[in-house]
C-alpha atoms as a PDB file:
ATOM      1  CA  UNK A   1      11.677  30.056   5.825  1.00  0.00           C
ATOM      2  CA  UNK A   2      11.558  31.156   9.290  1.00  0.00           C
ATOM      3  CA  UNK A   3      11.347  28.911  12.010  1.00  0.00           C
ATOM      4  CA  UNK A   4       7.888  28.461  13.520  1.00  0.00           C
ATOM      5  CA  UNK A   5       6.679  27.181  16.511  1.00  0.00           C
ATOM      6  CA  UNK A   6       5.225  23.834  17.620  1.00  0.00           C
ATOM      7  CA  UNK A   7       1.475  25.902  17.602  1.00  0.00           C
ATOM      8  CA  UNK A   8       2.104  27.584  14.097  1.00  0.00           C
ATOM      9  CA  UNK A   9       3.722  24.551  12.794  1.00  0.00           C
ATOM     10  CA  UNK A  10       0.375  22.118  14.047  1.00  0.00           C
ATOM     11  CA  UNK A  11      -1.527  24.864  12.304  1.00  0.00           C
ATOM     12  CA  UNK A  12       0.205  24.845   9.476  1.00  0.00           C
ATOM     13  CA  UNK A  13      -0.574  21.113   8.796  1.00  0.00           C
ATOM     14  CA  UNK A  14      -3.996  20.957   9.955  1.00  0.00           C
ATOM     15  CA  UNK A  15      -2.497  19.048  13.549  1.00  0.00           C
ATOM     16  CA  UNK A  16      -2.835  19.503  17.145  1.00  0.00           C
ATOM     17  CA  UNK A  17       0.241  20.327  19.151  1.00  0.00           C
ATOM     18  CA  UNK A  18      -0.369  16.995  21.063  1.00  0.00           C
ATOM     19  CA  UNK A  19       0.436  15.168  18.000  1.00  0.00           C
ATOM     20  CA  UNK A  20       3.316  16.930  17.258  1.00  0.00           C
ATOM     21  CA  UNK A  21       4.459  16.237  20.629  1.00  0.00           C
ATOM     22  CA  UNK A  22       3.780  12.401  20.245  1.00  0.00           C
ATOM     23  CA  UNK A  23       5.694  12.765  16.649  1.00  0.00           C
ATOM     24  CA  UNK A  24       9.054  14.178  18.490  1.00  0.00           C
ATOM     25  CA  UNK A  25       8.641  11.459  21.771  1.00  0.00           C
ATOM     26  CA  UNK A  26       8.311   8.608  19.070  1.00  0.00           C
ATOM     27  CA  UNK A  27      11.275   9.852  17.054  1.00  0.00           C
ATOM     28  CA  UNK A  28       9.376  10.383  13.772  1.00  0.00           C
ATOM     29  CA  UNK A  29       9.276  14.537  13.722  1.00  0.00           C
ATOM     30  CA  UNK A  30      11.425  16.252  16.248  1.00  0.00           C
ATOM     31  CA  UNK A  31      12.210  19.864  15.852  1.00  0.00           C
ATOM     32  CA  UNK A  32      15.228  21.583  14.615  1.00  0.00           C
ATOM     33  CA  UNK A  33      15.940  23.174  17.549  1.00  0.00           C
ATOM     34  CA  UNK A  34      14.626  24.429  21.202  1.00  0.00           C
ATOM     35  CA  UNK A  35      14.882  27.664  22.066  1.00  0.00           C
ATOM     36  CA  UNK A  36      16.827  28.899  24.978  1.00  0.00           C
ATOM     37  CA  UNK A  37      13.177  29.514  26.654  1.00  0.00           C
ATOM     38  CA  UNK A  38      11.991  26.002  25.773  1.00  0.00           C
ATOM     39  CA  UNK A  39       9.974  26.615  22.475  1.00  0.00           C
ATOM     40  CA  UNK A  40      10.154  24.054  20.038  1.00  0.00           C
ATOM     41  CA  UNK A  41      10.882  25.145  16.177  1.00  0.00           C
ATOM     42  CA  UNK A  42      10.233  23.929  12.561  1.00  0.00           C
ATOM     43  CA  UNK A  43      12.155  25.518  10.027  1.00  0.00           C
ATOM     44  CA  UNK A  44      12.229  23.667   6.429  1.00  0.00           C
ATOM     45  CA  UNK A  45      13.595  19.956   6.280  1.00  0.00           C
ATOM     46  CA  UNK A  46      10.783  19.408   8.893  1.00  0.00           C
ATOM     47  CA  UNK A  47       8.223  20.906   6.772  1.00  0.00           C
ATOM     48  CA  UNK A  48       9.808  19.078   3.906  1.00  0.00           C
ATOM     49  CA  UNK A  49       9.102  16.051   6.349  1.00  0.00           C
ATOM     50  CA  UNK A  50       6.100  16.312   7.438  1.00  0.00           C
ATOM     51  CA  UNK A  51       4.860  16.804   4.465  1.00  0.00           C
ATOM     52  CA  UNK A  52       5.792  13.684   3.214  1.00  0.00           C
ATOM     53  CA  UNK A  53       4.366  12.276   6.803  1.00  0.00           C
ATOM     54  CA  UNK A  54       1.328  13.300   6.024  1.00  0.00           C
ATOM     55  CA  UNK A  55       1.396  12.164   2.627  1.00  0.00           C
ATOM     56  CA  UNK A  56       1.675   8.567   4.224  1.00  0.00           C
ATOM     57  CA  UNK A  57      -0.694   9.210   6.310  1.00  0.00           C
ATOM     58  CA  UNK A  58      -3.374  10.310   3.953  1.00  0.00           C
ATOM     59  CA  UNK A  59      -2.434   6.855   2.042  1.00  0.00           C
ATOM     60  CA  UNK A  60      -3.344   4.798   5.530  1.00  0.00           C
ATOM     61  CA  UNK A  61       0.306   4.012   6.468  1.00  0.00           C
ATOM     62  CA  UNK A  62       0.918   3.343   9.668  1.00  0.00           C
ATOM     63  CA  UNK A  63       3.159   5.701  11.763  1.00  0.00           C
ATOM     64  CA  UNK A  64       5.873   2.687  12.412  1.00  0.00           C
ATOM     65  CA  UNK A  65       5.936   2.015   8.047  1.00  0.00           C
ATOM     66  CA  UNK A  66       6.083   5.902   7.935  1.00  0.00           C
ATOM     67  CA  UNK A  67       8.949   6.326  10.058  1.00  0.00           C
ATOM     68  CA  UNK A  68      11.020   3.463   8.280  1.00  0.00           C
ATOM     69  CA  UNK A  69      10.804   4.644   5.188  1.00  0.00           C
ATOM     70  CA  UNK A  70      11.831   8.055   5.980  1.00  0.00           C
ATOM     71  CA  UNK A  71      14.455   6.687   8.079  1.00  0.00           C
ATOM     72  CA  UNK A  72      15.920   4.507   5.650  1.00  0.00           C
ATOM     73  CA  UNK A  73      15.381   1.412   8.620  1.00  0.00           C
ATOM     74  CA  UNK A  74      15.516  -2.015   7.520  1.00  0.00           C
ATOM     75  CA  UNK A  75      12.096  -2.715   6.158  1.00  0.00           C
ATOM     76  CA  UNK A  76      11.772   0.875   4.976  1.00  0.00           C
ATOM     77  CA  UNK A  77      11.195   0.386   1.626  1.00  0.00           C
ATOM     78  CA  UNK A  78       8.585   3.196   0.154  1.00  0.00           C
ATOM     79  CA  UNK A  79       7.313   0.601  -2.725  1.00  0.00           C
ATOM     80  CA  UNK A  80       6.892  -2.751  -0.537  1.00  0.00           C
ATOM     81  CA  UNK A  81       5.446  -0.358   1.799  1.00  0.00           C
ATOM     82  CA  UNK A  82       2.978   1.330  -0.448  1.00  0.00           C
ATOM     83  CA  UNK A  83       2.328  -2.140  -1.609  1.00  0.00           C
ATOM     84  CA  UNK A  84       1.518  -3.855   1.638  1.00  0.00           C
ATOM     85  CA  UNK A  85      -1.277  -0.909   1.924  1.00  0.00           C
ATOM     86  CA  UNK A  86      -2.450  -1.636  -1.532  1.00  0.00           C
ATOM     87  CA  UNK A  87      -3.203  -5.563  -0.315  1.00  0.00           C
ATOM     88  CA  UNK A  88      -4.865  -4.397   2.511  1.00  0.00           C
ATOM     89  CA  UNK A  89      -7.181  -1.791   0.756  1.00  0.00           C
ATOM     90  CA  UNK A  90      -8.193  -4.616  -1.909  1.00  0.00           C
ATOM     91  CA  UNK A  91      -8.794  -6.720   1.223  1.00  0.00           C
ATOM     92  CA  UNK A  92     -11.402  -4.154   2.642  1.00  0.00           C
ATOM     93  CA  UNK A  93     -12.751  -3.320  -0.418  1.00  0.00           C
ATOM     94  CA  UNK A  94     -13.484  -6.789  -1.002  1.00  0.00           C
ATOM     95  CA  UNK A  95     -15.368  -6.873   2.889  1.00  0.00           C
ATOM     96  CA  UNK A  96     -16.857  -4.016   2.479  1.00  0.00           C
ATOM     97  CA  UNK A  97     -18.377  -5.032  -1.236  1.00  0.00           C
ATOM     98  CA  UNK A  98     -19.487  -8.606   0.561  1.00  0.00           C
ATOM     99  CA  UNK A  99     -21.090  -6.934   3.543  1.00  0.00           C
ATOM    100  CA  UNK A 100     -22.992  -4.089   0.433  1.00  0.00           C
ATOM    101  CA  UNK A 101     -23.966  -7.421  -0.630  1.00  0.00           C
ATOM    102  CA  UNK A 102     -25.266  -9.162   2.297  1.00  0.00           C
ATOM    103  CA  UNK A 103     -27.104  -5.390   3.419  1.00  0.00           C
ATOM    104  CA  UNK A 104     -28.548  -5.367  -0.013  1.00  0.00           C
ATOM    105  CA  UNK A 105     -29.886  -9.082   0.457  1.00  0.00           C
ATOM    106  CA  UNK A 106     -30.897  -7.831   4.234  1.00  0.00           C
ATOM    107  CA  UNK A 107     -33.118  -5.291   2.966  1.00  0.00           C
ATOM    108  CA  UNK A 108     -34.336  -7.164   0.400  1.00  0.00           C
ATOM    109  CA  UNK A 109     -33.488  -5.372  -2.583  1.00  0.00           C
ATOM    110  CA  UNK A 110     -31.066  -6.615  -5.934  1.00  0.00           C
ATOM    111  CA  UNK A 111     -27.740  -5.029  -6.112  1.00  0.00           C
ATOM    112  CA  UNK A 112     -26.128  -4.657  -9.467  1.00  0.00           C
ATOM    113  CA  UNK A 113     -25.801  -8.064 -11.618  1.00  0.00           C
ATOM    114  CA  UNK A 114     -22.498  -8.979 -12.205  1.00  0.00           C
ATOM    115  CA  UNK A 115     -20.925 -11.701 -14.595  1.00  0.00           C
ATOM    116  CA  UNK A 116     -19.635 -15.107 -12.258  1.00  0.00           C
ATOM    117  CA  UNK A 117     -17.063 -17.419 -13.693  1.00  0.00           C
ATOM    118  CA  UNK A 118     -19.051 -19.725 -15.083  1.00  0.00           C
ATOM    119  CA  UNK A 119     -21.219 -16.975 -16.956  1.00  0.00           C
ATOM    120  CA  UNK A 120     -17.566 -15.243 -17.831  1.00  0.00           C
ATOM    121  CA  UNK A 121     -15.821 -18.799 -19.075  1.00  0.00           C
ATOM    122  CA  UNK A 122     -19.104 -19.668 -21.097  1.00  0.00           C
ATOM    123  CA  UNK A 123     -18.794 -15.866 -22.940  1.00  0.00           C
ATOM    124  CA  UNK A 124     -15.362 -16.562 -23.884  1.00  0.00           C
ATOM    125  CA  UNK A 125     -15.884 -19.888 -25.185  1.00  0.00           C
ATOM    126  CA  UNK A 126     -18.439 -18.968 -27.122  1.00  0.00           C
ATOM    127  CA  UNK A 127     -16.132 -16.321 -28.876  1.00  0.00           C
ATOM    128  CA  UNK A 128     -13.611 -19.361 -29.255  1.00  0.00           C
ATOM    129  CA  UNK A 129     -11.654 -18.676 -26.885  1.00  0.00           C
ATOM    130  CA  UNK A 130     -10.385 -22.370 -25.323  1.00  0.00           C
ATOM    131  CA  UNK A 131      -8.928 -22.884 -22.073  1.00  0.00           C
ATOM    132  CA  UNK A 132      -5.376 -22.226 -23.355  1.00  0.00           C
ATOM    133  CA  UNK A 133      -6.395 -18.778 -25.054  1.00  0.00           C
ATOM    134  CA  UNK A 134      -7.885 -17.736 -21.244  1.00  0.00           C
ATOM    135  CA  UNK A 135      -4.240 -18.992 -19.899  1.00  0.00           C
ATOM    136  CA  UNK A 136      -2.420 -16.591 -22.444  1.00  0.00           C
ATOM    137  CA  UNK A 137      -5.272 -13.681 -21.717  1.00  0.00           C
ATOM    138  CA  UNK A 138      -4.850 -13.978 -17.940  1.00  0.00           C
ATOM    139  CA  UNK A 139      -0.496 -13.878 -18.128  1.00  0.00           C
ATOM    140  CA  UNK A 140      -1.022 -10.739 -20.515  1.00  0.00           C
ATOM    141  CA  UNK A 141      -3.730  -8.976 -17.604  1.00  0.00           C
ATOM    142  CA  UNK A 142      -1.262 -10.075 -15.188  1.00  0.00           C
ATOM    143  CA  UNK A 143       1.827  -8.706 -16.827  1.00  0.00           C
ATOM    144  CA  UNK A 144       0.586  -5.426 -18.252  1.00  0.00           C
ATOM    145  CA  UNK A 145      -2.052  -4.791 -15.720  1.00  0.00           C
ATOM    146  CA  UNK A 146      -1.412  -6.799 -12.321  1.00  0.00           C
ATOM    147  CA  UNK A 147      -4.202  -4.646 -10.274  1.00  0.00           C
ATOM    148  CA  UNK A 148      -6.604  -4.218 -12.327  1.00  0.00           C
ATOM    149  CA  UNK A 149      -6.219  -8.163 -13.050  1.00  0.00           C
ATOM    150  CA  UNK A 150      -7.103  -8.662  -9.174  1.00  0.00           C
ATOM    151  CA  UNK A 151      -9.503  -6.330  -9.419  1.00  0.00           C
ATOM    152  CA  UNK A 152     -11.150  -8.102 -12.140  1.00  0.00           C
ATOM    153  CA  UNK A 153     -10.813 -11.717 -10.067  1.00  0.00           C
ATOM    154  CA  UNK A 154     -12.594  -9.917  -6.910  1.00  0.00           C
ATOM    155  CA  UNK A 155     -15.364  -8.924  -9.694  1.00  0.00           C
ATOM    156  CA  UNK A 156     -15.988 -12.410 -10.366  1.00  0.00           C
ATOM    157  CA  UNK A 157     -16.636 -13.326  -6.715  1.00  0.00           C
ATOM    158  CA  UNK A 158     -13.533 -15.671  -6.527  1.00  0.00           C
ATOM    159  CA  UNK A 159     -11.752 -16.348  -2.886  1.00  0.00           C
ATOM    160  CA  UNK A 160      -8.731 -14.971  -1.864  1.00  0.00           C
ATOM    161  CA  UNK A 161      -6.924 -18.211  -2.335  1.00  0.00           C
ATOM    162  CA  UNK A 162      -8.449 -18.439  -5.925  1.00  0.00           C
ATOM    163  CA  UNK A 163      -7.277 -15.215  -6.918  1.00  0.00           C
ATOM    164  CA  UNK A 164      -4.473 -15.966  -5.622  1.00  0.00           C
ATOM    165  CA  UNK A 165      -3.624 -19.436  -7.532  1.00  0.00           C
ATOM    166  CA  UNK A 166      -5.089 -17.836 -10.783  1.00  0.00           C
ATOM    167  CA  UNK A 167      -2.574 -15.007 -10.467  1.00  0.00           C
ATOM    168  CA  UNK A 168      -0.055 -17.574  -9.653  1.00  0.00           C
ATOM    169  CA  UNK A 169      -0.725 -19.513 -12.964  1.00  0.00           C
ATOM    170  CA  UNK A 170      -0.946 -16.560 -14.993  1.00  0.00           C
ATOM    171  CA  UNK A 171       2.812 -15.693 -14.060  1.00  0.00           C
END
């Protein structure tokens, strides 16, 4: 691959040379090399890297969790990163489904129906399932499943801190 510029390597990615600029002065995409006359250039391991920067990005990492984990810095761990982003989408998807809600209820109109605890424990019971049976369901949609598990507890309309004890037990 030939080396490209800072302009041809912005367009490359869809960036603005600014950013590219901010990328090299924060220490998270410099170039390989600057010309004699000052030009900046991006030959392959920085494609290679951006790349994956802009994979990050596109999953809502921040720059800082981006650079660690391509850095290898403490705390740079791809998974507990990734992770941390996955609690904080369920987070604001569970906002953003309570303010639906409260819009919905604004405007005076009935959002979709959905089963509550009470309705869900009363269903299972009367299929015979008893309070131990939920126990042993809940470890096994823990183990096999853990997100769609949460998931599932945000469907019910339970707390953070319930979901978070019931997830707790179920371990």
């Amino acid at each position: 691959m030939k080396p490209q510029t800072i302009t041809a390597f912005a367009k490359a990615f869809g960036l603005s040379r600014a950013t590219l600029l901010y990328y090299d002065r924060i220490g998270l995409l410099r170039p390989a090399e600057v010309s004699a006359a000052g030009y900046r250039l991006y030959g392959e391991a920085e494609h290679a890297r951006m790349t994956r920067i802009e994979t990050f990005r596109k999953a809502g990492l921040p720059l800082k969790a981006i650079q660690a984990v391509l850095d290898g810095a403490r705390g740079g761990n791809v998974e507990a990163a990734l992770e941390q982003r996955l609690v904080a989408l369920n987070a604001e998807m569970a906002q953003l489904q309570a303010q639906q809600r409260l819009v919905t209820r604004l405007l005076g109109r009935s959002g979709p129906r959905k089963v509550d605890v009470a309705q869900w424990v009363k269903m299972l019971e009367e299929a015979g399932v008893d309070a131990a049976g939920r126990r042993r369901w809940h470890r096994a949609f823990e183990r096999d499943a853990p997100q769609a598990h949460h998931e599932f507890l945000v469907s019910l309309g339970l707390s953070p801190d319930e979901i978070e004890a019931v997830r707790k037990r179920a371990q």
